[in-house]
C-alpha atoms as a PDB file:
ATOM      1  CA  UNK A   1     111.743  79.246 136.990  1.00  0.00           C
ATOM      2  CA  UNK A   2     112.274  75.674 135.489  1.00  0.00           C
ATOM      3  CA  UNK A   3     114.006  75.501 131.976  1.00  0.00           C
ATOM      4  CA  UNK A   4     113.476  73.290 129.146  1.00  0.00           C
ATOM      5  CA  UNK A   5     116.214  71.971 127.115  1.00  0.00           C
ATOM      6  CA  UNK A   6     115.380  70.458 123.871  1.00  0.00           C
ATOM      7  CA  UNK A   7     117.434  68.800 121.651  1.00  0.00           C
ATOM      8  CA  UNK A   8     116.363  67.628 117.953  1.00  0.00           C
ATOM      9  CA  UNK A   9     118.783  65.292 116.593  1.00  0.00           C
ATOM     10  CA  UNK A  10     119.132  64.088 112.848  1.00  0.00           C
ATOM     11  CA  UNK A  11     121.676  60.981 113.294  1.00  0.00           C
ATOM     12  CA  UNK A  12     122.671  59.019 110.158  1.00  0.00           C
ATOM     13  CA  UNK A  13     121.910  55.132 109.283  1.00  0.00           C
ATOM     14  CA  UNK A  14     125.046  53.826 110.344  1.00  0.00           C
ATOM     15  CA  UNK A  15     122.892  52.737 113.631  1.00  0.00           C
ATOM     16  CA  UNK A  16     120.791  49.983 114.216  1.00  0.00           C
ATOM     17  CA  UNK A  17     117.335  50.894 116.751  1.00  0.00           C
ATOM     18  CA  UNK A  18     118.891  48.856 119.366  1.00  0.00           C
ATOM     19  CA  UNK A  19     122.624  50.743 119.040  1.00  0.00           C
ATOM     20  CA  UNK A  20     120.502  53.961 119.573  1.00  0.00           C
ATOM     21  CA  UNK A  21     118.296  53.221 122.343  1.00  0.00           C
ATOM     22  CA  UNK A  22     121.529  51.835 124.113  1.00  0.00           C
ATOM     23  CA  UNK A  23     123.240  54.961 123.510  1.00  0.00           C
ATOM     24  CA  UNK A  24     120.628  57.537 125.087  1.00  0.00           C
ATOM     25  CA  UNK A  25     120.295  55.305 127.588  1.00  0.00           C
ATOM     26  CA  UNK A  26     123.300  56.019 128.088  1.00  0.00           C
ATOM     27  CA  UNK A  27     122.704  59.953 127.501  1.00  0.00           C
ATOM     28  CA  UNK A  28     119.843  59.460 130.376  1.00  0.00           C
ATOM     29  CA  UNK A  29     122.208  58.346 132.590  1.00  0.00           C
ATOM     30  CA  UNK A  30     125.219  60.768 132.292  1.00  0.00           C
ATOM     31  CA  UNK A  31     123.178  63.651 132.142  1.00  0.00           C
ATOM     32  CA  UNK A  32     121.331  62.886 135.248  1.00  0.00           C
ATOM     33  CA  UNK A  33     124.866  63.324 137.070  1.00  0.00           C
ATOM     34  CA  UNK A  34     125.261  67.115 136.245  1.00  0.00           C
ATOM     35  CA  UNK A  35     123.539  69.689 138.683  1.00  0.00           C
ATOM     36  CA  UNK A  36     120.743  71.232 138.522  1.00  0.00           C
ATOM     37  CA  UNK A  37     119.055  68.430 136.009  1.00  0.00           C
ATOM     38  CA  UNK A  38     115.989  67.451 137.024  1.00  0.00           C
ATOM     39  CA  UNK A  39     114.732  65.270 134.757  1.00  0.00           C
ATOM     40  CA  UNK A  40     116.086  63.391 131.462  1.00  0.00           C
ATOM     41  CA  UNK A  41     113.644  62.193 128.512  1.00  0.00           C
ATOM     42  CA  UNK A  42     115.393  60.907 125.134  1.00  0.00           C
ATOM     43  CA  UNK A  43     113.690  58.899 122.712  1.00  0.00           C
ATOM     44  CA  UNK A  44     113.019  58.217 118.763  1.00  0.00           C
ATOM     45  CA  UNK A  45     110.900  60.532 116.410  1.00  0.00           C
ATOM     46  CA  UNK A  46     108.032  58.066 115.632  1.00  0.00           C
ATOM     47  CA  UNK A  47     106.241  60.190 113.374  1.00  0.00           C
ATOM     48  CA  UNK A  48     107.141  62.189 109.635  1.00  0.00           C
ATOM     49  CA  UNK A  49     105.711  65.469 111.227  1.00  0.00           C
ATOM     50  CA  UNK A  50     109.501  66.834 111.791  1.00  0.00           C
ATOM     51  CA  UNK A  51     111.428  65.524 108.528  1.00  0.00           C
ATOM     52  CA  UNK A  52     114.798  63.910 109.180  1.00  0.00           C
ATOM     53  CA  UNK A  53     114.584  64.355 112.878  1.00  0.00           C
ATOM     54  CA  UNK A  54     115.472  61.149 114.614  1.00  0.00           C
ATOM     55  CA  UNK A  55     115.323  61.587 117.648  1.00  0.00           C
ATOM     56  CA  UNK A  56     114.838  63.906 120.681  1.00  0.00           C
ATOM     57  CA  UNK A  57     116.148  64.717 124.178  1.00  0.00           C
ATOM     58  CA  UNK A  58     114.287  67.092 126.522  1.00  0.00           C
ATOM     59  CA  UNK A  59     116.435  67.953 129.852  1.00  0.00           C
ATOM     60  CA  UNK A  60     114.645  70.060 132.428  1.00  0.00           C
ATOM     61  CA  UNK A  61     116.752  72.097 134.545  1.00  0.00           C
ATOM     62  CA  UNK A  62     116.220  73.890 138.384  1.00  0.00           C
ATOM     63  CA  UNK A  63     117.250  77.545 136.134  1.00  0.00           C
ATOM     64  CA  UNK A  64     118.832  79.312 134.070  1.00  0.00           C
ATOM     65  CA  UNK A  65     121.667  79.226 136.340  1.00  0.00           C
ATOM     66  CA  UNK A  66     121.570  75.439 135.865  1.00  0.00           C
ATOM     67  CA  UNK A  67     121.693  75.734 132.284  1.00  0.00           C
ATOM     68  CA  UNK A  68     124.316  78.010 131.714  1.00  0.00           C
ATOM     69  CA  UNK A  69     126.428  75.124 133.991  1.00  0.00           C
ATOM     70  CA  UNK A  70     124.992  72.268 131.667  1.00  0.00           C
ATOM     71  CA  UNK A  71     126.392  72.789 128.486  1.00  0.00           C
ATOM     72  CA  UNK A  72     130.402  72.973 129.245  1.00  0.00           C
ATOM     73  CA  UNK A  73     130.050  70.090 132.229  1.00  0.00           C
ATOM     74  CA  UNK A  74     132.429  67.543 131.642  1.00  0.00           C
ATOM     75  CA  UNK A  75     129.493  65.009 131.525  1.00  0.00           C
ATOM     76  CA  UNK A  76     127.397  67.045 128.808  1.00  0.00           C
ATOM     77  CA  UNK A  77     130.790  67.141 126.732  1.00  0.00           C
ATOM     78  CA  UNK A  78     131.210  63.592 126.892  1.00  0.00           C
ATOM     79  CA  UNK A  79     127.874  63.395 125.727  1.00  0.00           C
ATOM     80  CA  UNK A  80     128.420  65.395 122.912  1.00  0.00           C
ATOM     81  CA  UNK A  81     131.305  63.145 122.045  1.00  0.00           C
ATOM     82  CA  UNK A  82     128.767  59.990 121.797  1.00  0.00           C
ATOM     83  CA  UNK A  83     126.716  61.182 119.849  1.00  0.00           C
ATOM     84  CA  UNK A  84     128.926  63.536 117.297  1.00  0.00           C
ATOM     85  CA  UNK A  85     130.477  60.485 115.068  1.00  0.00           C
ATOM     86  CA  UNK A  86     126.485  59.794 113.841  1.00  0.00           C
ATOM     87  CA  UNK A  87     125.308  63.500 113.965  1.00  0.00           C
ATOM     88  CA  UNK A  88     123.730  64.975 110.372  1.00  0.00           C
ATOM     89  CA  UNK A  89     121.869  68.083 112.010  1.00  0.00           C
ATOM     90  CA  UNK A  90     121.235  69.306 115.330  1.00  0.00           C
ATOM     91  CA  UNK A  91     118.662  71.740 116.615  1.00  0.00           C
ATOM     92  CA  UNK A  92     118.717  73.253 120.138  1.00  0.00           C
ATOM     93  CA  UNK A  93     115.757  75.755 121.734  1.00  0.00           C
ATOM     94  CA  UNK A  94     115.531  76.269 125.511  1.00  0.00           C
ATOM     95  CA  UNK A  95     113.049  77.726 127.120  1.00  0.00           C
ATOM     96  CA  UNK A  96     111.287  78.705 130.301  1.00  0.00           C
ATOM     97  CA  UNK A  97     108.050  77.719 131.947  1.00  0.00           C
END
């Protein structure tokens, strides 16, 4: 069964729109190298309906197999780096569908 990966970020004002789009691009791009990732989407919170959330990521995975390899991959720690140094609040819920 697919899983769902979802990632609500709060990231402080040190970075300009442009520095952040650049940097999930970025996000996008290492995550699609880890198996069992099926599909990337990343993207700013355009709307006050979540307060102080920023910005999102949603990573579907093959399974649950998959995700339990996704979060200590080399690539998703690297990740994790990137984005750390501008992190205020995190909130992570996976699911399956």
């Amino acid at each position: 069964m697919t899983v769902h990966h979802m990632v609500w970020l709060e990231l402080d004002g040190g970075l300009s729109d442009a520095q952040a789009t650049e940097m999930f691009g970025k996000v996008a791009g290492l995550l699609k190298q880890i198996p069992g990732v099926m599909e990337v989407k990343a993207g700013r919170n355009f709307t006050a309906r979540a307060p102080n959330i920023t910005h999102a990521t949603l990573v579907t995975l093959k399974d649950k197999q998959a995700l339990a390899g996704y979060g200590p991959h080399p690539k998703h720690v690297e990740v994790q780096g990137l984005l750390k140094p501008h992190l205020k609040n995190i909130m992570v819920v996976d699911f399956d569908a």
